[in-house]
Protein backbone atom coordinates (compact mmCIF):
# COMPACT_ATOMS: atom_id res chain seq x y z
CA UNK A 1 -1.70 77.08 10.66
CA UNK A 2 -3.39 80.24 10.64
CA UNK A 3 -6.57 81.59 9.53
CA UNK A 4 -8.45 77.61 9.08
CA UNK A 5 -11.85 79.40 9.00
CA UNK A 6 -10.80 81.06 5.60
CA UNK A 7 -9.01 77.81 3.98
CA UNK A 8 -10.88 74.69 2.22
CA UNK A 9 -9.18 71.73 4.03
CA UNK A 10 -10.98 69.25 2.24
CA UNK A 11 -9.73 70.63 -1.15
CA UNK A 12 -6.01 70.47 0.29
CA UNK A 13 -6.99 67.03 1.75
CA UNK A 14 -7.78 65.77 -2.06
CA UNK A 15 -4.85 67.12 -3.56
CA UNK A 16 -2.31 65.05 -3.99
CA UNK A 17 0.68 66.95 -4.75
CA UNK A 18 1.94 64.04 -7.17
CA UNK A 19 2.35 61.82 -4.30
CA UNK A 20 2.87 59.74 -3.52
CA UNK A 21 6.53 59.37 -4.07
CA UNK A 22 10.30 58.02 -2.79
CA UNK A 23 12.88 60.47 -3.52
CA UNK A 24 16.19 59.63 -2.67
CA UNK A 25 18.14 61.82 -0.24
CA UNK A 26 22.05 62.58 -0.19
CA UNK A 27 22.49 64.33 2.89
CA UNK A 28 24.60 62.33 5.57
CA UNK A 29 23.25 63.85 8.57
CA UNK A 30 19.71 63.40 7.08
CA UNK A 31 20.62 59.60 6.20
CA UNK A 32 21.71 58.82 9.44
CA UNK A 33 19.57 60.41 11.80
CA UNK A 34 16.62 58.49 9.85
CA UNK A 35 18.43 55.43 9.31
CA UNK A 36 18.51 55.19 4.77
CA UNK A 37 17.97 57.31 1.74
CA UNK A 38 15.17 56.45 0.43
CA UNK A 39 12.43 59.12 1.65
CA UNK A 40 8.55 58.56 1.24
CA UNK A 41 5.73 60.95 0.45
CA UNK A 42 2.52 59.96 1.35
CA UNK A 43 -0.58 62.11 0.42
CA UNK A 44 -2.57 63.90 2.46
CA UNK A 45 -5.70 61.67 2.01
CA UNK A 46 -3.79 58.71 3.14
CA UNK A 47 -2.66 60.27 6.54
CA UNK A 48 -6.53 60.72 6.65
CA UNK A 49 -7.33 57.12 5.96
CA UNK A 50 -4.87 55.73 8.38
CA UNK A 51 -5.87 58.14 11.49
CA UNK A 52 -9.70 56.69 10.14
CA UNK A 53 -8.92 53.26 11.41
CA UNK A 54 -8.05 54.11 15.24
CA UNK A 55 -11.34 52.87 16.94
CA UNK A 56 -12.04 54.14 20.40
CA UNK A 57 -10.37 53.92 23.52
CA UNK A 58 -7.31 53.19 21.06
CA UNK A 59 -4.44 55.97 20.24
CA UNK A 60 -1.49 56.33 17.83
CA UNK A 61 1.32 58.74 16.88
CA UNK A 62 2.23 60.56 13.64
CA UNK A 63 5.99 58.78 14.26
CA UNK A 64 4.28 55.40 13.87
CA UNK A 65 2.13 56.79 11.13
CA UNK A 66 5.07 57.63 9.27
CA UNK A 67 6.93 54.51 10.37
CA UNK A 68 3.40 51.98 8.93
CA UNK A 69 4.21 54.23 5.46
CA UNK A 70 7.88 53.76 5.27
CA UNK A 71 7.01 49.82 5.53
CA UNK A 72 4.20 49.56 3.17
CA UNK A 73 6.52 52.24 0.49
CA UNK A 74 9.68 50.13 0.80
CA UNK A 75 11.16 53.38 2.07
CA UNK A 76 13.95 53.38 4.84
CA UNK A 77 11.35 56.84 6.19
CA UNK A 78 8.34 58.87 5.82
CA UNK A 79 9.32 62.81 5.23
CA UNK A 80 8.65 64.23 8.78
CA UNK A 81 7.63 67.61 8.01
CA UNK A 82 4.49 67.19 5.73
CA UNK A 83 3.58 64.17 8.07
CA UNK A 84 2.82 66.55 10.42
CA UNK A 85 1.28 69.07 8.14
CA UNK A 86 -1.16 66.42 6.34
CA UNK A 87 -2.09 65.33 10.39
CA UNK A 88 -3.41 68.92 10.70
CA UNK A 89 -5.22 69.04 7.58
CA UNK A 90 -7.15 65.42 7.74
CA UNK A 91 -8.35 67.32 11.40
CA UNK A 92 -9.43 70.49 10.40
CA UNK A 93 -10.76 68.78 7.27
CA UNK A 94 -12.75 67.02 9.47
CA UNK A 95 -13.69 69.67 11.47
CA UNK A 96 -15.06 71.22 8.40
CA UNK A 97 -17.18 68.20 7.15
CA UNK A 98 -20.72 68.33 8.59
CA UNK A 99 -20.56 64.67 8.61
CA UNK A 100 -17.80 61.38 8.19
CA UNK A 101 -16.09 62.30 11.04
CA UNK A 102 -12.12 61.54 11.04
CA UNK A 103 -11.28 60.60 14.50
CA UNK A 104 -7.98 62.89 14.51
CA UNK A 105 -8.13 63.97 18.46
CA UNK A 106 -6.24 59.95 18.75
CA UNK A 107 -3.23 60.77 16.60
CA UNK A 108 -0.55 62.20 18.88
CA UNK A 109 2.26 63.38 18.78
CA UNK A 110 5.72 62.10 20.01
CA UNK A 111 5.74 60.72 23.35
CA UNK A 112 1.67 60.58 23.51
CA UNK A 113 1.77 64.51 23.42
CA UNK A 114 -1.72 66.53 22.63
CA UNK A 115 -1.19 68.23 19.70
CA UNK A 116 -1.87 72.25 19.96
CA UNK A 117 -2.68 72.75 16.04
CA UNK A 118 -5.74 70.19 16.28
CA UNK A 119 -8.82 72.38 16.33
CA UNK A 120 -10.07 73.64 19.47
CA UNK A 121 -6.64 73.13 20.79
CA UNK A 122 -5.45 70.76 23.29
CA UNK A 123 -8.67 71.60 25.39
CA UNK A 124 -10.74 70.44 22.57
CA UNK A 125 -8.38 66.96 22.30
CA UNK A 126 -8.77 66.37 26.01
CA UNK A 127 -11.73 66.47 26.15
CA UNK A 128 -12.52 63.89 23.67
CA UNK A 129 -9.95 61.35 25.04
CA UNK A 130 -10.99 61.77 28.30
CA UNK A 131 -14.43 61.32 27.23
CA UNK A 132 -13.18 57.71 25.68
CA UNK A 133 -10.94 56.73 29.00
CA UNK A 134 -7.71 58.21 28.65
CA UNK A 135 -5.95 59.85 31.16
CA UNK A 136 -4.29 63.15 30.50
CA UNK A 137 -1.23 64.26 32.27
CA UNK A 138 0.36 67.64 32.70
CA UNK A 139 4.32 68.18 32.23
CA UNK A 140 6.29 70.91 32.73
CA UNK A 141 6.16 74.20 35.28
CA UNK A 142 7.31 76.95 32.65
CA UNK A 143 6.29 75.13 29.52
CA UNK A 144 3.40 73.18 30.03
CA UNK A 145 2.82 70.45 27.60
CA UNK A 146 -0.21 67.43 28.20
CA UNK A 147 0.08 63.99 27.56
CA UNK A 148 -1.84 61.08 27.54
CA UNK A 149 -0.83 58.22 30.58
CA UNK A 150 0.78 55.29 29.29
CA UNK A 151 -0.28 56.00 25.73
CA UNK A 152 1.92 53.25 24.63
CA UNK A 153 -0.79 50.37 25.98
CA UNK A 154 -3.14 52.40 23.94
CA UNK A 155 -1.19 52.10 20.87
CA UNK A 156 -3.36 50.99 17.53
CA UNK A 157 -1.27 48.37 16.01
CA UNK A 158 -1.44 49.70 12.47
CA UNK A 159 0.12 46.62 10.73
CA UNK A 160 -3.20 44.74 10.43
CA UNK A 161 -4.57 48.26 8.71
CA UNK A 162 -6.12 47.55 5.20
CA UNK A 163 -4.54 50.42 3.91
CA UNK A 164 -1.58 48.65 3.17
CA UNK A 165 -2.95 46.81 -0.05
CA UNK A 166 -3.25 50.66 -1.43
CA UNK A 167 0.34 51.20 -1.16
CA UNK A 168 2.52 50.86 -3.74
């Protein structure tokens, strides 16, 4: 995203977008690479609500974000692209609140990678899981990328998440 100093997060947090929604796909390549047809939307707020229950010292990824919606929805998937766009917004909505934090720096991406878009960068993210015992590894010797160690026995299990009695 560019220019977050001049955009109102929170407002794009809040809006809903009619969502959220199953649409059914037809695309073959689409349908099998994700496994079904039937394609959830989830709202921006609710990205924000579920990366809200990771407590500290735990982690999770937008792919099992989008996998906990695609359960709760009845959908065979979550809609990849604005999963990753509503991630960014619940953080720099946060980042914009003075107060009611929304832990986003634990919501990685695949393969326990830092995200880059969060603000501050990946600096900013390292800091604050290194700060609540996480490891952070560098790969790469051209393109550098930074992960967190063994993420997966950090994983939030998102199942027992009370979110779920919102979904439809």
């Amino acid at each position: 995203m560019a220019n977050e100093d001049k955009k109102d997060f929170n407002a794009m947090l809040r809006d809903g977008k009619d969502m959220p929604k199953i649409q059914t796909i037809t695309d073959r390549k689409s349908i099998e690479k994700y496994g079904g047809d039937r394609m959830y939307f989830a709202p921006p707020m609710d990205y924000d609500r579920v990366m809200r229950r990771v407590p500290r010292g735990k982690v999770t990824t937008v792919g099992k974000i989008r996998e906990y919606f695609a359960k709760c929805s009845g959908a065979d998937f979550t809609e990849p692209i604005t999963a990753g766009i509503f991630v960014s917004i619940a953080a720099w909505a946060s980042h914009q609140r003075p107060d009611d934090e929304t832990p986003y720096w634990r919501t990685l991406k695949a393969n326990g990678e830092l995200n880059e878009k969060y603000p501050g960068g990946m600096e900013a993210q390292r800091e604050k899981l290194e700060a609540e015992g996480h490891t952070i590894i560098q790969k790469g010797r051209k393109n550098i990328r930074y992960y967190v160690k063994d993420y997966e026995k950090a994983l939030f299990d998102l199942s027992g998440n009370e979110l779920s009695a919102d979904m439809p």
